[in-house]
Structures are given as structure tokens and as C-alpha cells.
N, C-alpha and C. Protein backbone atom coordinates (compact mmCIF):
# COMPACT_ATOMS: atom_id res chain seq x y z
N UNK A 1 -7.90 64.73 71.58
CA UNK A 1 -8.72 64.87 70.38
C UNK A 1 -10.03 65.52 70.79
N UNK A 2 -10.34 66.39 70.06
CA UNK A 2 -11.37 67.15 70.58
C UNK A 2 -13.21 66.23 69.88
N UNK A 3 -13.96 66.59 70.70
CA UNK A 3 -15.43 65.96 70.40
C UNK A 3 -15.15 65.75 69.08
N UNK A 4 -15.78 67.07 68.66
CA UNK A 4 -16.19 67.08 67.13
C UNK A 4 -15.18 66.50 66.40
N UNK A 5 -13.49 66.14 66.25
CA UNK A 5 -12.90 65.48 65.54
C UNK A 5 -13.80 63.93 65.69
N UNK A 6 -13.38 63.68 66.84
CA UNK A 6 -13.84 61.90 67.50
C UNK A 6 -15.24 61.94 66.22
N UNK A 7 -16.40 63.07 66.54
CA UNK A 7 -17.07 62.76 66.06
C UNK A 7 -17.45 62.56 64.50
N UNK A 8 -16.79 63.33 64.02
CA UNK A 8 -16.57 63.27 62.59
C UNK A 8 -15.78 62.28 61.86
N UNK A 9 -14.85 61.61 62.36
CA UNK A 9 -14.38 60.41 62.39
C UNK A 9 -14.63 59.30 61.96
N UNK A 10 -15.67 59.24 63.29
CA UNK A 10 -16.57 58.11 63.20
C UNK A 10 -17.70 58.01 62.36
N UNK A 11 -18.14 59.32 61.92
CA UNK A 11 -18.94 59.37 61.47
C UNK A 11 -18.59 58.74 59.51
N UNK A 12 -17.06 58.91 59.42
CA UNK A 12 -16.98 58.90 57.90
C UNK A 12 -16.45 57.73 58.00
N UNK A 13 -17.20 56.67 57.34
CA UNK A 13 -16.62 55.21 57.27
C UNK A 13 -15.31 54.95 56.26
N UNK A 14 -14.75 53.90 56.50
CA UNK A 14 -13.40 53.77 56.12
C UNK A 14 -13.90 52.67 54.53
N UNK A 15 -13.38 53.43 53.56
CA UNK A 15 -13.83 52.63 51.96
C UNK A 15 -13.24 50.96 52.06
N UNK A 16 -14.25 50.39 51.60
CA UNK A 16 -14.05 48.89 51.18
C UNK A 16 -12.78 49.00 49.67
N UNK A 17 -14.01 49.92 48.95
CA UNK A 17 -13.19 50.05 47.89
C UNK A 17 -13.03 51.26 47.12
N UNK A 18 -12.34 52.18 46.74
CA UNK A 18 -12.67 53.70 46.15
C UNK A 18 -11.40 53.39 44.84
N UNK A 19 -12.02 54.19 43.79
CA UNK A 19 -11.96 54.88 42.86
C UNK A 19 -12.00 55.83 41.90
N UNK A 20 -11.12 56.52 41.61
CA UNK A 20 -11.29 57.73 40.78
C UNK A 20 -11.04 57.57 39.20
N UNK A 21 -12.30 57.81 38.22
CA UNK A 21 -12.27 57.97 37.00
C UNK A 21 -11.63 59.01 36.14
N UNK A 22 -11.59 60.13 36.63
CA UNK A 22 -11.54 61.20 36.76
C UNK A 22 -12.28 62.36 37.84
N UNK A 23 -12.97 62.99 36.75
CA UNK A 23 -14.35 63.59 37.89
C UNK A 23 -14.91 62.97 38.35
N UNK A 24 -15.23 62.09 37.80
CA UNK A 24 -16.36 60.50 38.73
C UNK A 24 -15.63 60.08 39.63
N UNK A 25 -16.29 59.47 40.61
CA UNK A 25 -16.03 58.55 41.91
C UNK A 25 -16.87 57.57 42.11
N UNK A 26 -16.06 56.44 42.62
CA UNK A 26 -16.62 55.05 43.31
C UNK A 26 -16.20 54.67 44.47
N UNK A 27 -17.01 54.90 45.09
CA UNK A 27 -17.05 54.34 46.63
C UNK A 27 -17.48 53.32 47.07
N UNK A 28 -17.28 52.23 47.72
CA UNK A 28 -17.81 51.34 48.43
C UNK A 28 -17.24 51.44 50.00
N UNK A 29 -18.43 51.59 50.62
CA UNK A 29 -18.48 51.32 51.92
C UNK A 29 -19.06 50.12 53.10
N UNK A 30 -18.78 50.44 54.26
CA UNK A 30 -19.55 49.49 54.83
C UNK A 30 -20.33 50.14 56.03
N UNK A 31 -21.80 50.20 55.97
CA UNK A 31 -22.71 50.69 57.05
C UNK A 31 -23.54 49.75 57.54
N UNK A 32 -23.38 49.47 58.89
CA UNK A 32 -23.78 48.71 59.42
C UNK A 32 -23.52 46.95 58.53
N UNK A 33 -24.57 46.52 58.86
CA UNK A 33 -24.42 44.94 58.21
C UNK A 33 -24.19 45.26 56.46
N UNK A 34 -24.26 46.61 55.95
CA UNK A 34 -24.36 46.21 54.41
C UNK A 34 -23.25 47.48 53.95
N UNK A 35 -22.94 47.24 52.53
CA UNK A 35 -21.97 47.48 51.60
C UNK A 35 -23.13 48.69 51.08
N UNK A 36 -22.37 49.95 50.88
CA UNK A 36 -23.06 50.77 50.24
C UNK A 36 -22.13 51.33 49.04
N UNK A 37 -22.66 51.37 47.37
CA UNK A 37 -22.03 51.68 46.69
C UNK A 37 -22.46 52.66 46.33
N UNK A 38 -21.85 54.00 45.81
CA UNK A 38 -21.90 55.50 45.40
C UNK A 38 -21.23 55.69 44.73
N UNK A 39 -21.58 56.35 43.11
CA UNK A 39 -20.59 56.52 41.77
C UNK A 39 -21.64 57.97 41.88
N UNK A 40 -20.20 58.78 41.48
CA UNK A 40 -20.66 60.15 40.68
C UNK A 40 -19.49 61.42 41.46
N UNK A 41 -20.00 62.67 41.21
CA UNK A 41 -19.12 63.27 41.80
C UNK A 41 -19.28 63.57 43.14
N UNK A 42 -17.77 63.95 43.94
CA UNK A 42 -17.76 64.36 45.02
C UNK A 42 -18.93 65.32 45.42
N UNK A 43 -19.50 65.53 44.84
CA UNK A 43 -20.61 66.89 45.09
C UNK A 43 -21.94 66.06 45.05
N UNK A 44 -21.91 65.09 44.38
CA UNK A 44 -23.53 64.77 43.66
C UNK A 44 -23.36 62.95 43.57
N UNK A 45 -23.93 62.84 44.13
CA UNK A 45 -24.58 60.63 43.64
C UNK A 45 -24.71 60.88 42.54
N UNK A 46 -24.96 60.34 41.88
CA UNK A 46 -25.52 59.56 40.32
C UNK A 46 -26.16 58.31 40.55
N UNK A 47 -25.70 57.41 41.49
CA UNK A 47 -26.33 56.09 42.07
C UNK A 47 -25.80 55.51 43.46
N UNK A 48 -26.68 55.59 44.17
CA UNK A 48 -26.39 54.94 45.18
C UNK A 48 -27.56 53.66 45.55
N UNK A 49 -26.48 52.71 45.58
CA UNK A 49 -27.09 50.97 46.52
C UNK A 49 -26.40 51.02 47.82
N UNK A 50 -27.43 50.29 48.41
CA UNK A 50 -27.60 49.81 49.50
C UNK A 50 -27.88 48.38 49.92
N UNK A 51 -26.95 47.71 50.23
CA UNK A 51 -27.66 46.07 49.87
C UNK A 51 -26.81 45.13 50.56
N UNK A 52 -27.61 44.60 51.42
CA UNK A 52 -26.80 43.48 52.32
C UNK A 52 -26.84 41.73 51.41
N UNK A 53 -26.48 40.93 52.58
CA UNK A 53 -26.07 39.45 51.87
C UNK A 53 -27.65 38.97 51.89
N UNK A 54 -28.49 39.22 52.58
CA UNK A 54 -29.84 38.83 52.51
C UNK A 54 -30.76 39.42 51.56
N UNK A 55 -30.18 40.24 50.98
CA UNK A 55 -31.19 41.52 49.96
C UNK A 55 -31.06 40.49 48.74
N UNK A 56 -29.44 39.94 48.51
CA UNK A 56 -29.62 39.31 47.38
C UNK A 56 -29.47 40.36 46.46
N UNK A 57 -28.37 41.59 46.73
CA UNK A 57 -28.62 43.04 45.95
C UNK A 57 -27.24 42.92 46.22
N UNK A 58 -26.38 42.18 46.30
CA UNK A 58 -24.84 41.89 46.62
C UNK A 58 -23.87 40.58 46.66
N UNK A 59 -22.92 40.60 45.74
CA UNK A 59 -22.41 39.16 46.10
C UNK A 59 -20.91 39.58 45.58
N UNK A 60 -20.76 38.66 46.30
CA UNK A 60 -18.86 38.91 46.54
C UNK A 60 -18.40 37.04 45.35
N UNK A 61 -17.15 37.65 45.39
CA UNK A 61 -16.28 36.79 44.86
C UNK A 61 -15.05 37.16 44.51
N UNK A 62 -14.08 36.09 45.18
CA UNK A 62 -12.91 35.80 45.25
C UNK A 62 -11.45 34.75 44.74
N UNK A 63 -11.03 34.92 43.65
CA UNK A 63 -10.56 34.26 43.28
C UNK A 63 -8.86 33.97 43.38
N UNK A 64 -8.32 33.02 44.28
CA UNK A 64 -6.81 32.88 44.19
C UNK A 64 -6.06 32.15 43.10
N UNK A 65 -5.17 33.37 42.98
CA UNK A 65 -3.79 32.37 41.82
C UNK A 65 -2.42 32.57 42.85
N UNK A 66 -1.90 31.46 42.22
CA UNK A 66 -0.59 31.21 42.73
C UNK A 66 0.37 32.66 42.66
N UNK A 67 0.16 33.58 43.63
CA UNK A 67 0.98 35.10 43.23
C UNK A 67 -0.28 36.17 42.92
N UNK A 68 -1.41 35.80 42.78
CA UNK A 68 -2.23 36.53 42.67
C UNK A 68 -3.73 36.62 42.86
N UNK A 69 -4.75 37.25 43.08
CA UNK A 69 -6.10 37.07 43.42
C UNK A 69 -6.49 38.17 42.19
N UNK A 70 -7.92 37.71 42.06
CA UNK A 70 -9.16 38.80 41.58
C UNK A 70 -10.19 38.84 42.77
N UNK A 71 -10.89 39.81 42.78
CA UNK A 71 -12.38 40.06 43.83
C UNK A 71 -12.87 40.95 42.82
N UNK A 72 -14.25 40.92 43.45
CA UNK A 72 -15.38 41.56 42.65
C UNK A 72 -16.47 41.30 43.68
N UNK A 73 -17.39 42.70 43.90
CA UNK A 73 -18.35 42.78 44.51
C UNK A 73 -19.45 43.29 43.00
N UNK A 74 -20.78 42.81 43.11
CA UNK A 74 -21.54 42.86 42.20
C UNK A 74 -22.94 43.17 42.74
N UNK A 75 -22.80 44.91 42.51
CA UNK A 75 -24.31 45.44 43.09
C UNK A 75 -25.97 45.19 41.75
N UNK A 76 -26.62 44.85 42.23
CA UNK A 76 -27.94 44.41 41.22
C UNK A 76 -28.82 45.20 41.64
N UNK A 77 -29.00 46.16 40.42
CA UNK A 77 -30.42 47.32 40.20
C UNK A 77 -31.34 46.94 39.49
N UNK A 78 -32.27 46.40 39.50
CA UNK A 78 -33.21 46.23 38.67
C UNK A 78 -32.42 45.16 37.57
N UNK A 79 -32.68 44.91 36.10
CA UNK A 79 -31.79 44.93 34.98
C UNK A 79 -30.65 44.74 35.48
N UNK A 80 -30.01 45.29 35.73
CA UNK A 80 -28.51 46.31 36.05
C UNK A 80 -27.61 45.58 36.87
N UNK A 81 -26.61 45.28 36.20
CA UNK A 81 -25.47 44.77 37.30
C UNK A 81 -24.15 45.31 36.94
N UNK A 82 -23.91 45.93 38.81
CA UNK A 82 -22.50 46.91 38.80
C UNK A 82 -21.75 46.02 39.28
N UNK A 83 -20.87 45.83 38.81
CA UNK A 83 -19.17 45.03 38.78
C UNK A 83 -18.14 45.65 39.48
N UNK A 84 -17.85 45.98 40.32
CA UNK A 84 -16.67 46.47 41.03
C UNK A 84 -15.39 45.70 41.58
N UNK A 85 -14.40 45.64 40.60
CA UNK A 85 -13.64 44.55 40.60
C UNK A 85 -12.09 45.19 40.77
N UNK A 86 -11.19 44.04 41.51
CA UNK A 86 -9.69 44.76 42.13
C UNK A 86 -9.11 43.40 41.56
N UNK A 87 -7.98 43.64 41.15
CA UNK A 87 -6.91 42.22 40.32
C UNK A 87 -5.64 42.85 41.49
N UNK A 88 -4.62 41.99 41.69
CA UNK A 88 -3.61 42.12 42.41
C UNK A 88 -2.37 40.51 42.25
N UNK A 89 -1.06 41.06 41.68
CA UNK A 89 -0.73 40.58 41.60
C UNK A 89 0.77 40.69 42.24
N UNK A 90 1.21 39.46 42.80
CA UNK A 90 3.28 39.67 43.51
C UNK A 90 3.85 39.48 42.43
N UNK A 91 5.20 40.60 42.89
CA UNK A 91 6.13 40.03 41.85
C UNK A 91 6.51 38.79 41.38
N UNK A 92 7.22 38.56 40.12
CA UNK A 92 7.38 37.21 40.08
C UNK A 92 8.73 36.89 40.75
N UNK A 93 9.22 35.98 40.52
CA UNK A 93 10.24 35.30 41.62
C UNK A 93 11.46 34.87 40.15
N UNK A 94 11.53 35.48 39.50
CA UNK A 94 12.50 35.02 37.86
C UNK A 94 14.12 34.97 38.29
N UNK A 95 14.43 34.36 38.33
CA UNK A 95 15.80 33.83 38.06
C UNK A 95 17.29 34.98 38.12
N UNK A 96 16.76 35.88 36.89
CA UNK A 96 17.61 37.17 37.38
C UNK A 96 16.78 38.10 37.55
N UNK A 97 17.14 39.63 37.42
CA UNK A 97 16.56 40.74 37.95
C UNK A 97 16.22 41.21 36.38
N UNK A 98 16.71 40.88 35.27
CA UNK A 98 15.29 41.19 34.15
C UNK A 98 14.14 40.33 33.82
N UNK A 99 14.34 39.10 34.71
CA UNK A 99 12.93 37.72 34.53
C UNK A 99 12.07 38.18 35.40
N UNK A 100 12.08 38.99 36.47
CA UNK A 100 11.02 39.86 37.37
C UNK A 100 10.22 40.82 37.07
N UNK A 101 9.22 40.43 37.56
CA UNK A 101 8.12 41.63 37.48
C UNK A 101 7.65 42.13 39.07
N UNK A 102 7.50 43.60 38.73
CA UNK A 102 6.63 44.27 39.91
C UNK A 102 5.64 43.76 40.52
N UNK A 103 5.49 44.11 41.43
CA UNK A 103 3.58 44.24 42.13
C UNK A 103 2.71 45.07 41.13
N UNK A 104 1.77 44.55 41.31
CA UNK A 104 0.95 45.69 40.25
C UNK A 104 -0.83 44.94 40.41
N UNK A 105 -1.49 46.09 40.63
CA UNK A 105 -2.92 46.15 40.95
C UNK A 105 -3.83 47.11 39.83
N UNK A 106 -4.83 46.57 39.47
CA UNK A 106 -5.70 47.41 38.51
C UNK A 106 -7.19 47.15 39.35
N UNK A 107 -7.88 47.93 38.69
CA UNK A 107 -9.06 48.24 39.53
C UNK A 107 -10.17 48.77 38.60
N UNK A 108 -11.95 48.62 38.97
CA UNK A 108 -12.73 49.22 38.18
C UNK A 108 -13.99 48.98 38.25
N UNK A 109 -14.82 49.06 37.74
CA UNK A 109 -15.91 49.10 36.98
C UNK A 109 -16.25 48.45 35.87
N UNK A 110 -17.43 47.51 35.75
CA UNK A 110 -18.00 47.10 34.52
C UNK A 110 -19.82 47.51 35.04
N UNK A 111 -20.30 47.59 33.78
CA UNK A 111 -21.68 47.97 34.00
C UNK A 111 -22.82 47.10 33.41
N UNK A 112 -23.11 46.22 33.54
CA UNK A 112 -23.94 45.65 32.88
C UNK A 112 -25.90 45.54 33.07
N UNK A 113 -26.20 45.49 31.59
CA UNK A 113 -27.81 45.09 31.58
C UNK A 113 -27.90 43.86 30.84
N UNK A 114 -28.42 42.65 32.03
CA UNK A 114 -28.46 41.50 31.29
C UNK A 114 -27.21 41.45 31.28
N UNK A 115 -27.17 40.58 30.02
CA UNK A 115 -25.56 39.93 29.96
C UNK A 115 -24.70 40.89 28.87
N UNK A 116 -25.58 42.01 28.65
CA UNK A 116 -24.69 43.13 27.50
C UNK A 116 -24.03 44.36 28.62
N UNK A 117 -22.44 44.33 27.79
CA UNK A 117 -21.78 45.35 28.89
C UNK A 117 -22.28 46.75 28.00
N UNK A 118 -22.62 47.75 29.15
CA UNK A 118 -22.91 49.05 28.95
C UNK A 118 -21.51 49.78 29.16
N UNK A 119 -20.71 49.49 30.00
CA UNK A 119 -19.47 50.47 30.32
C UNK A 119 -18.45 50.01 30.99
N UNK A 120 -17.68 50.00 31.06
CA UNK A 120 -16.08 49.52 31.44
C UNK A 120 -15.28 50.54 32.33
N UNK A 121 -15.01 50.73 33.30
CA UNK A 121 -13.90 52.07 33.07
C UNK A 121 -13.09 51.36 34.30
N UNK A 122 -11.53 51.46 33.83
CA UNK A 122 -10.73 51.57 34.79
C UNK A 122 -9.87 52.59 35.21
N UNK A 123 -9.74 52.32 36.57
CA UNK A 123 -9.52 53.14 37.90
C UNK A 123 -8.32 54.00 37.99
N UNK A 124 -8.57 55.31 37.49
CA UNK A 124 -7.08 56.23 37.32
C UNK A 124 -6.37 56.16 38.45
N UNK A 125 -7.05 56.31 39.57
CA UNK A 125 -6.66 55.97 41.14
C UNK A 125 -7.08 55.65 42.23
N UNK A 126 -6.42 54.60 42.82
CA UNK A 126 -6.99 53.77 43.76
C UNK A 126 -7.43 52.27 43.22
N UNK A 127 -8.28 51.73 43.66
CA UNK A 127 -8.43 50.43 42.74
C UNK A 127 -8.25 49.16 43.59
N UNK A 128 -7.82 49.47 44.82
CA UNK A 128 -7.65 48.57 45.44
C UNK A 128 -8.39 47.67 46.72
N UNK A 129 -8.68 46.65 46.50
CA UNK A 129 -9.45 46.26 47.70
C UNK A 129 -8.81 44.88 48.31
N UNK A 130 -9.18 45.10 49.65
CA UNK A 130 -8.82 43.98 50.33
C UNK A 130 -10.02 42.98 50.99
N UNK A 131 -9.67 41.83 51.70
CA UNK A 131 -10.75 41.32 51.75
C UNK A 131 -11.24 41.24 52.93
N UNK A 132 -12.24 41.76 53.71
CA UNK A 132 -13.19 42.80 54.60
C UNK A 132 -14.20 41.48 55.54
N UNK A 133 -14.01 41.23 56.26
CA UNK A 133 -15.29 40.20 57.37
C UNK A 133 -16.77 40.03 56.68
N UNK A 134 -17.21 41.22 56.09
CA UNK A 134 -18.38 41.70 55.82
C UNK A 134 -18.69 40.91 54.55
N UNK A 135 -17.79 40.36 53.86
CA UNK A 135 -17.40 39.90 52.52
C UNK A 135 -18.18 38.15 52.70
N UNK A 136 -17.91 37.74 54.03
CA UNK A 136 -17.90 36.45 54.43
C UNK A 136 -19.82 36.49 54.90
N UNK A 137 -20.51 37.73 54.61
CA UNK A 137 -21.88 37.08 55.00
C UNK A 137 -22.59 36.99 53.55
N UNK A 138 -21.72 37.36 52.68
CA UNK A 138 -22.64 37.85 51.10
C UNK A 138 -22.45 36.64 50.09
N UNK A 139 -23.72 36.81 49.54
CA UNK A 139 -23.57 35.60 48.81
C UNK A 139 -22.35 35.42 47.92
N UNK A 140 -21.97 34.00 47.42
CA UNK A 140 -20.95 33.90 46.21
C UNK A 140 -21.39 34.38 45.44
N UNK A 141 -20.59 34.72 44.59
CA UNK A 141 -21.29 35.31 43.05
C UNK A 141 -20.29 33.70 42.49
N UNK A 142 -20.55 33.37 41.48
CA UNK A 142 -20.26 32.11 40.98
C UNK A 142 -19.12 32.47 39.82
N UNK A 143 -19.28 33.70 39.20
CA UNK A 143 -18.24 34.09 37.81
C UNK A 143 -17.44 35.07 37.98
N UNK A 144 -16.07 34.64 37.89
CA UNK A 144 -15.10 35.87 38.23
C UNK A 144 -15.44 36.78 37.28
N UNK A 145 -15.53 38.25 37.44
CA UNK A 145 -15.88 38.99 36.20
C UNK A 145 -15.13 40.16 36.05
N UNK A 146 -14.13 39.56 36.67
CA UNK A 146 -12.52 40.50 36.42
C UNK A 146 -11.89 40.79 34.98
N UNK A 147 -11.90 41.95 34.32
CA UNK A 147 -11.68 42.16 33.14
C UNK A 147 -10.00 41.81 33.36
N UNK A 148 -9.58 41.13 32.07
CA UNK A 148 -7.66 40.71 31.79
C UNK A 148 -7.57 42.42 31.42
N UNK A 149 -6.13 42.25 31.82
CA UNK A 149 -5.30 43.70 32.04
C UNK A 149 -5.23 43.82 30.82
């Protein structure tokens, strides 16, 4: 592998969580001790946070069901709270092969000021997150705020 691959590599961190709206994008990463979130286009931010478990500008939450979880990381701007949330669910286990259901994952965005939602959008592609070490220094967030499918 030549330098400049190695170096470029390393240089592009591996997404916590990504999403595509369309033209829009959501990224979550991880740099150094903190989660960095970036919405807008491949070309251009629109917003970028930066915010570790001590900023108090980040909090995770995780919720298990029997066959399924919600997570949600929740970046805080001012006012402003970004919702970045992944649902994931196993098939079910039904009796015959029409009482079954698929795997199936949804993914997204909620936008809120205060407790009024400004915007919703779910995730044309991608959507998926798993649950990351980095997850375990950030505060709880206390309310699942996983939108129902």
C-alpha cells in the first residue's frame, strides 16, 4: 500500500452513522474523544457539531426490545436539538413462513427547537447504526425519541 493511500485512509474516519436524504447528507463521526455531526451536501456543511460527553452537547440512548433496539444520539445547538436516530429490528420467529417478517432497519433525523419539531426526514439510504465504545462515555439522554415506522 503506498504512503499516500495509508495516508488518506486514516485520515477519513469510519461513520458512526450516515445518511442520505437525497442531496442532503448526515454524517456522524468519531474524532478523537468526540462525535462530530455534519448535515448538508457533499460539497458544503450546512451544520456542523462538535461535542463530546463532557460538553453536555451530546447524549446517547439506547433502547432494547425483545428482537429489537432503538438508538439515538442527540446533538444540542443553542435552542436546537438534532435527533439522529436508527430502529432495527429481527425477523420474527412465526410459526409458518407467511407469520414471518424480515429484518428491517429505518433511520433519520428529527429537528427540534424546544419541545416543537421543526423537521423529520427519513433516511433514503443508509440509516444504520451500531453501538460504538465512544457511546459508553456520553451522557444518557433519558427519552427514546425514535419516531414509530
Amino acid at each position: 500500500m503506498s504512503l499516500l493511500l495509508a495516508l488518506t485512509l486514516a485520515a477519513t474516519p469510519e461513520p458512526v452513522f450516515e445518511c442520505s436524504f437525497g442531496a442532503k447528507q448526515l454524517t456522524v463521526t468519531q474524532q478523537g474523544d468526540a462525535l462530530v455531526y455534519r448535515y448538508g451536501t457533499r460539497a458544503k456543511a450546512e451544520l456542523r457539531i462538535v461535542a463530546d460527553g463532557p460538553s453536555n452537547r451530546v447524549f446517547y440512548h439506547r433502547t432494547l426490545y425483545p428482537r429489537a433496539e432503538d438508538q439515538t444520539l442527540r446533538f444540542v445547538s443553542g435552542e436546537y436539538n438534532y435527533v439522529v436516530y436508527a430502529h432495527w429490528s429481527a425477523p420474527s420467529m412465526g410459526m409458518t413462513e407467511e407469520g414471518s417478517t424480515g429484518e428491517s432497519f429505518y433511520g433519520g433525523l428529527t429537528v427540534l427547537r424546544g419541545e416543537e419539531e421543526l423537521a423529520s426526514h427519513r433516511c433514503r439510504s443508509g440509516g444504520d447504526m451500531r453501538e460504538w465504545p465512544i457511546f459508553k462515555t456520553l451522557p444518557q439522554d433519558e427519552a427514546n425519541m425514535t419516531p414509530r415506522e
